[in-house]
PDB file of N, CA and C in Angstrom:
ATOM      1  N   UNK A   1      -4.110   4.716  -0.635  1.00  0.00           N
ATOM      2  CA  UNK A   1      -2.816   5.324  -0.507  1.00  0.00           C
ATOM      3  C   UNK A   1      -1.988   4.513   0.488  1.00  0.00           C
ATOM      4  N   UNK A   2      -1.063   4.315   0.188  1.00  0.00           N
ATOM      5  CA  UNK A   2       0.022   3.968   0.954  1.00  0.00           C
ATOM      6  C   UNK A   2       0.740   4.281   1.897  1.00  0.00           C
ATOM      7  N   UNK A   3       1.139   3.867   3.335  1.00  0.00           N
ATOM      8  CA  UNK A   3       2.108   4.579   4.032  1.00  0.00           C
ATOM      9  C   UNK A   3       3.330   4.204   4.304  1.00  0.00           C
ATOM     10  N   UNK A   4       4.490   4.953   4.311  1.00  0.00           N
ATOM     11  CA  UNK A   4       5.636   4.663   4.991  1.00  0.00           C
ATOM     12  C   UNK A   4       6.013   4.090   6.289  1.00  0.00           C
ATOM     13  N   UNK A   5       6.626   2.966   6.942  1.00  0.00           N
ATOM     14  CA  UNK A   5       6.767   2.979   8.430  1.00  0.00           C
ATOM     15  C   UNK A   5       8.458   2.207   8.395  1.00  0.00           C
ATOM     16  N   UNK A   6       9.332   3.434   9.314  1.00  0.00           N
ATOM     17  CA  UNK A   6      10.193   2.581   9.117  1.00  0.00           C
ATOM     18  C   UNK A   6      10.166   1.718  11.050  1.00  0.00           C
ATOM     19  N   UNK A   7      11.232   0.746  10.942  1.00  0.00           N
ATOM     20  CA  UNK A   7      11.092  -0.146  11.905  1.00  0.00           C
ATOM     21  C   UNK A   7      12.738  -0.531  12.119  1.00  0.00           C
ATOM     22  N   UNK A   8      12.890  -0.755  13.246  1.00  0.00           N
ATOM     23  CA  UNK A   8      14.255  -1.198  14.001  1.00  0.00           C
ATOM     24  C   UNK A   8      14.019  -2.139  14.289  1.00  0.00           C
ATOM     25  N   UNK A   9      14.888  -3.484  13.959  1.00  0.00           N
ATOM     26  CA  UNK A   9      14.598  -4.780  14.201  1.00  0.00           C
ATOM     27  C   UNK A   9      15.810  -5.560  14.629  1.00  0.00           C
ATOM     28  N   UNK A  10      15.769  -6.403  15.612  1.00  0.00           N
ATOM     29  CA  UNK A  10      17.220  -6.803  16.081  1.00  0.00           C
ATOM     30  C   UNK A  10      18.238  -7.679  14.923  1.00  0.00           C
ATOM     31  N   UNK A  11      19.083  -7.737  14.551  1.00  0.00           N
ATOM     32  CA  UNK A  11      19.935  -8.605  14.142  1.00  0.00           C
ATOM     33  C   UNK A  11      19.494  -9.607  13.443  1.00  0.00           C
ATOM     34  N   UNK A  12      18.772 -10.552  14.900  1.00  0.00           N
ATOM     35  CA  UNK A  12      18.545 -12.182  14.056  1.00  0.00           C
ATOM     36  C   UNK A  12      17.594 -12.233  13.522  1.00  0.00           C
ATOM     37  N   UNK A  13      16.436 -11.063  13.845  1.00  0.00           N
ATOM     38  CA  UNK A  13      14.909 -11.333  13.693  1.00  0.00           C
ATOM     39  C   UNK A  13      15.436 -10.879  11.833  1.00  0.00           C
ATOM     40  N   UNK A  14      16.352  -9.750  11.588  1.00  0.00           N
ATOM     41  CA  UNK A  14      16.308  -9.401  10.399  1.00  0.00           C
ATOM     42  C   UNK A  14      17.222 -11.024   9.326  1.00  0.00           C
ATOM     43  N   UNK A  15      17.879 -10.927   9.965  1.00  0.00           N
ATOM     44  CA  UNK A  15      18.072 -12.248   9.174  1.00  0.00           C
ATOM     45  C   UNK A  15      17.284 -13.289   8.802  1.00  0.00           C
ATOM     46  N   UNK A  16      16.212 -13.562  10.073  1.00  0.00           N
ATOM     47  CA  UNK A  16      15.114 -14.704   9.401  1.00  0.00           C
ATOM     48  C   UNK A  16      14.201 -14.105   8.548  1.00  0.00           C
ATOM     49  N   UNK A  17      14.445 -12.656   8.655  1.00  0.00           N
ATOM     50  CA  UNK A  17      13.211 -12.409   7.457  1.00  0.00           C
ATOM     51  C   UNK A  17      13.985 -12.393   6.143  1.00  0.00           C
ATOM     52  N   UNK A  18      14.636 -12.001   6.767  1.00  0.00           N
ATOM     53  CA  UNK A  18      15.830 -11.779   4.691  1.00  0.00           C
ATOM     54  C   UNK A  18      15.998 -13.535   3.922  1.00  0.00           C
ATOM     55  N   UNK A  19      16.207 -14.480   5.057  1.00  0.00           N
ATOM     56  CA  UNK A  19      16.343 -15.804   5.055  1.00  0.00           C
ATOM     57  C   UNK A  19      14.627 -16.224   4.045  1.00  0.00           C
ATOM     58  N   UNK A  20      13.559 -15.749   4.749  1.00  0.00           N
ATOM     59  CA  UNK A  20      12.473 -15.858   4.419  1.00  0.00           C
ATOM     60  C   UNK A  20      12.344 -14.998   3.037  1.00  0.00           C
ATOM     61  N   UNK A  21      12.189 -13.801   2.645  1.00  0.00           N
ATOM     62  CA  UNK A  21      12.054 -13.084   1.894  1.00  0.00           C
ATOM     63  C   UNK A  21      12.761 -13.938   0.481  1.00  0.00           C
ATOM     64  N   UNK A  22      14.452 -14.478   0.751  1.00  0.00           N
ATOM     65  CA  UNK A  22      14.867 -14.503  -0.470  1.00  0.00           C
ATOM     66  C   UNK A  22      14.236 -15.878  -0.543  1.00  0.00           C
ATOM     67  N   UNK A  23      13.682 -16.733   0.074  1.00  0.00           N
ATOM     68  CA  UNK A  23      12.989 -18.410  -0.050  1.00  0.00           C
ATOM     69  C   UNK A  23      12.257 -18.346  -1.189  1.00  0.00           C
ATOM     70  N   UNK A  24      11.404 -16.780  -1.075  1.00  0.00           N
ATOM     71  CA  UNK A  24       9.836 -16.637  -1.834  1.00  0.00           C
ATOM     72  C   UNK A  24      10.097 -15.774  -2.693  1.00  0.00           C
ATOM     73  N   UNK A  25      11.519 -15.055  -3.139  1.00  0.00           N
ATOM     74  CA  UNK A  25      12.046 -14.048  -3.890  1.00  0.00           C
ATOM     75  C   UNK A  25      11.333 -13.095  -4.069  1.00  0.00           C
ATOM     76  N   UNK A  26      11.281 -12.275  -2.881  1.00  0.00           N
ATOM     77  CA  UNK A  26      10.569 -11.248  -2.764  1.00  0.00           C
ATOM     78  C   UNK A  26      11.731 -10.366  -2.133  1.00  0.00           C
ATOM     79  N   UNK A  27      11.378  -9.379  -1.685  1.00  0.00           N
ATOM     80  CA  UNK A  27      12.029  -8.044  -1.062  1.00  0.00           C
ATOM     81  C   UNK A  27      11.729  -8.342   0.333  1.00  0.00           C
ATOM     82  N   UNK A  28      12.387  -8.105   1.319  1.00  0.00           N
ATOM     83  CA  UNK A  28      12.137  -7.980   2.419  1.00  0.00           C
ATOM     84  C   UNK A  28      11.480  -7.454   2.358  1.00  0.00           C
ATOM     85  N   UNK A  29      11.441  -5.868   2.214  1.00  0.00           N
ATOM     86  CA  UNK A  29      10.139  -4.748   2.778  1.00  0.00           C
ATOM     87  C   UNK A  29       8.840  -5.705   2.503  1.00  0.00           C
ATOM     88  N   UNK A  30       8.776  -6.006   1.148  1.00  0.00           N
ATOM     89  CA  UNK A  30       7.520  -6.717   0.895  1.00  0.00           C
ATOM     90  C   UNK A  30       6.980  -7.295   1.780  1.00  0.00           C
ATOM     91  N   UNK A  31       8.094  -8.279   2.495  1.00  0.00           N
ATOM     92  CA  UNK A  31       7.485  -9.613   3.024  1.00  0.00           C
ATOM     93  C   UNK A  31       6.845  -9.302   4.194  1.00  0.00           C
ATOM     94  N   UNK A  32       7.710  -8.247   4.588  1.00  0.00           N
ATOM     95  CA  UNK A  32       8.043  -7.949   6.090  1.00  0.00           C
ATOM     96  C   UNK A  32       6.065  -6.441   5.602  1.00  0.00           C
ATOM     97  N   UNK A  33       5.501  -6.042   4.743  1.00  0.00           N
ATOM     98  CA  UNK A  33       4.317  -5.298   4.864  1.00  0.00           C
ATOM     99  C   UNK A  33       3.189  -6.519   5.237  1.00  0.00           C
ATOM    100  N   UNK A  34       3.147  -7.501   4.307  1.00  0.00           N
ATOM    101  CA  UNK A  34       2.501  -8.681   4.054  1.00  0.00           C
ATOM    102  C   UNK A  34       3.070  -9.249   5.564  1.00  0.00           C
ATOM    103  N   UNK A  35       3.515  -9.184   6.093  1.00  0.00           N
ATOM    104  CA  UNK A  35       3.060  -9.651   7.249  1.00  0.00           C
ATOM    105  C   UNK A  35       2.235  -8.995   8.520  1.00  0.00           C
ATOM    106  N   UNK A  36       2.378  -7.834   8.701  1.00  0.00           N
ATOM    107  CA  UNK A  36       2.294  -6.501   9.215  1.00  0.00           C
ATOM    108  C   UNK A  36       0.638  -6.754   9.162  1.00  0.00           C
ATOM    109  N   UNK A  37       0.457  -7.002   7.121  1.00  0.00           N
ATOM    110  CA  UNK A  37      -0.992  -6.485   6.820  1.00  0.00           C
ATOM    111  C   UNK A  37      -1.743  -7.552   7.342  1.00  0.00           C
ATOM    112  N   UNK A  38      -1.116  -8.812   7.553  1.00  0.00           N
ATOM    113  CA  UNK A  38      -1.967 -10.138   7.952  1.00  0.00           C
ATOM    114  C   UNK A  38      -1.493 -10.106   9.484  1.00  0.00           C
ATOM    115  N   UNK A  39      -1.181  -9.694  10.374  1.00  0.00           N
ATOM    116  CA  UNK A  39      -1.312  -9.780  11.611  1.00  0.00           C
ATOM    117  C   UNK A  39      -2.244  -8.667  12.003  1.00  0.00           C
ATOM    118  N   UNK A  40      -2.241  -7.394  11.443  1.00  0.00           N
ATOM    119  CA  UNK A  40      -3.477  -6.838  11.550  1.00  0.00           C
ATOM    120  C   UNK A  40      -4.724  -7.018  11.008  1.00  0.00           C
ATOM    121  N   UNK A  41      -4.590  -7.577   9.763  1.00  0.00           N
ATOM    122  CA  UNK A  41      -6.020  -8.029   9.822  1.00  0.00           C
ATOM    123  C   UNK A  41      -6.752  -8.834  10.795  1.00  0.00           C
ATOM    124  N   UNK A  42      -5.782  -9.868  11.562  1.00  0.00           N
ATOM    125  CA  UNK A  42      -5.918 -11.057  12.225  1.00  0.00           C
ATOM    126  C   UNK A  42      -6.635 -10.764  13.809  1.00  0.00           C
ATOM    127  N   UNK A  43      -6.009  -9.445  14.420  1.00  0.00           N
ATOM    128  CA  UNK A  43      -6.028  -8.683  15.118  1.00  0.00           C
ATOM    129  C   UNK A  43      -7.289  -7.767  15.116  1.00  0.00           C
ATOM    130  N   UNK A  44      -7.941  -7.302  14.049  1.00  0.00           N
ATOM    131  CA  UNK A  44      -9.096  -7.016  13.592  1.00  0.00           C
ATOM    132  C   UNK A  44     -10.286  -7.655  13.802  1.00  0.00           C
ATOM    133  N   UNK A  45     -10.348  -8.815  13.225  1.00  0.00           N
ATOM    134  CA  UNK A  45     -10.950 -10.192  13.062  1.00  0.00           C
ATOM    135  C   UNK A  45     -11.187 -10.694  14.882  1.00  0.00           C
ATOM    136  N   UNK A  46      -9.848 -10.342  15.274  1.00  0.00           N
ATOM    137  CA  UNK A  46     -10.342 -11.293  17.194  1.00  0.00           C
ATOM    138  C   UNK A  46     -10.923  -9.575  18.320  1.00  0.00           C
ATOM    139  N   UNK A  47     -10.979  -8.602  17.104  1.00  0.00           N
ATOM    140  CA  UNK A  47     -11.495  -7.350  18.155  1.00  0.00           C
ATOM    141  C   UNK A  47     -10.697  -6.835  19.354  1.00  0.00           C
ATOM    142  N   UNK A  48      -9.480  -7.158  18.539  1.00  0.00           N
ATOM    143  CA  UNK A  48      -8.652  -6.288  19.341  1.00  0.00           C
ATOM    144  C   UNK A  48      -8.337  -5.013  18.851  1.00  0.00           C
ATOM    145  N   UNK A  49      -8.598  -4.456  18.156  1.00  0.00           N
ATOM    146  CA  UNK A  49      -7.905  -3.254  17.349  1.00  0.00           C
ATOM    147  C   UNK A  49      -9.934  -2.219  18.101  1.00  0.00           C
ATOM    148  N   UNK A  50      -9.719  -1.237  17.637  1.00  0.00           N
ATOM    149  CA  UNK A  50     -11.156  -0.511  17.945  1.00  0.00           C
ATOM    150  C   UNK A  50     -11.887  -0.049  16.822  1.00  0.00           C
ATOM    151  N   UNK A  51     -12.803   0.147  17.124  1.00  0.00           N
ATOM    152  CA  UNK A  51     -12.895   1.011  15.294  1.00  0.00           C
ATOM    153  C   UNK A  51     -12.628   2.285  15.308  1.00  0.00           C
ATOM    154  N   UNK A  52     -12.922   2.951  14.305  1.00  0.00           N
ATOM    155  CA  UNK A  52     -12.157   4.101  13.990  1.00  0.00           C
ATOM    156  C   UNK A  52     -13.367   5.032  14.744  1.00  0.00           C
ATOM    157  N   UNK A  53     -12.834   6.205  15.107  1.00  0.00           N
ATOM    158  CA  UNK A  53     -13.897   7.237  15.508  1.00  0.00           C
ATOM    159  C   UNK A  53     -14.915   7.101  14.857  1.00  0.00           C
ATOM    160  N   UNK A  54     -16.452   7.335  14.774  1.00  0.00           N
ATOM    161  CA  UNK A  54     -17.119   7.913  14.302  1.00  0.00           C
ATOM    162  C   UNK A  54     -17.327   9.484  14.103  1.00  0.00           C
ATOM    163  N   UNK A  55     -17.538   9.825  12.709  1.00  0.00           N
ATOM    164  CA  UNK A  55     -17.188  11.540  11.963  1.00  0.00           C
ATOM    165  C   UNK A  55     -18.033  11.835  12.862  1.00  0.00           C
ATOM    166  N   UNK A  56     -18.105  13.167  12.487  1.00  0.00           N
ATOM    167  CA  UNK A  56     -19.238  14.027  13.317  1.00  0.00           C
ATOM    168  C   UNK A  56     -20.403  14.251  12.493  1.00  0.00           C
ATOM    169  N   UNK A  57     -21.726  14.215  13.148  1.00  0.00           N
ATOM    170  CA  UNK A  57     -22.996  14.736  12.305  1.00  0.00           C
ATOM    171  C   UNK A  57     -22.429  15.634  11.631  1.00  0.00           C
ATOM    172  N   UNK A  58     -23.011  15.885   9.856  1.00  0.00           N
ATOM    173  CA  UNK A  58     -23.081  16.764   9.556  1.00  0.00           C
ATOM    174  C   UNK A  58     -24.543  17.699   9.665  1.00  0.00           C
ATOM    175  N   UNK A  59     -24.541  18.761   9.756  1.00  0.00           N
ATOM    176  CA  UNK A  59     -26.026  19.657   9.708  1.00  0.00           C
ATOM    177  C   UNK A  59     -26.795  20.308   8.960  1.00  0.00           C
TER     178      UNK A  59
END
């Protein structure tokens, strides 16, 4: 499943992505998830992120 996130981004930063986005003719949103999803993975990978709780025993 998918989630929503919206984001406030200054001026120029949105222009280099729109600059970027239309290079690869994609959508911003797109470009701008796909990046999101590869800096967190990346972030994952060097153990910075934690893992997720562990559930609770079930009984």
């Amino acid at each position: 499943m998918s989630k929503r996130v919206h984001v406030t981004l200054p001026d120029a930063v949105y222009d280099a992505l729109e600059r970027w986005a239309d290079s690869q003719g994609r959508p911003v949103a797109n470009l701008a998830a796909f990046i999101i999803e590869k800096a967190v993975e990346g972030a994952n990978n060097d153990g910075k992120i934690p893992p997720p709780p562990s559930s609770p025993a079930k009984i």
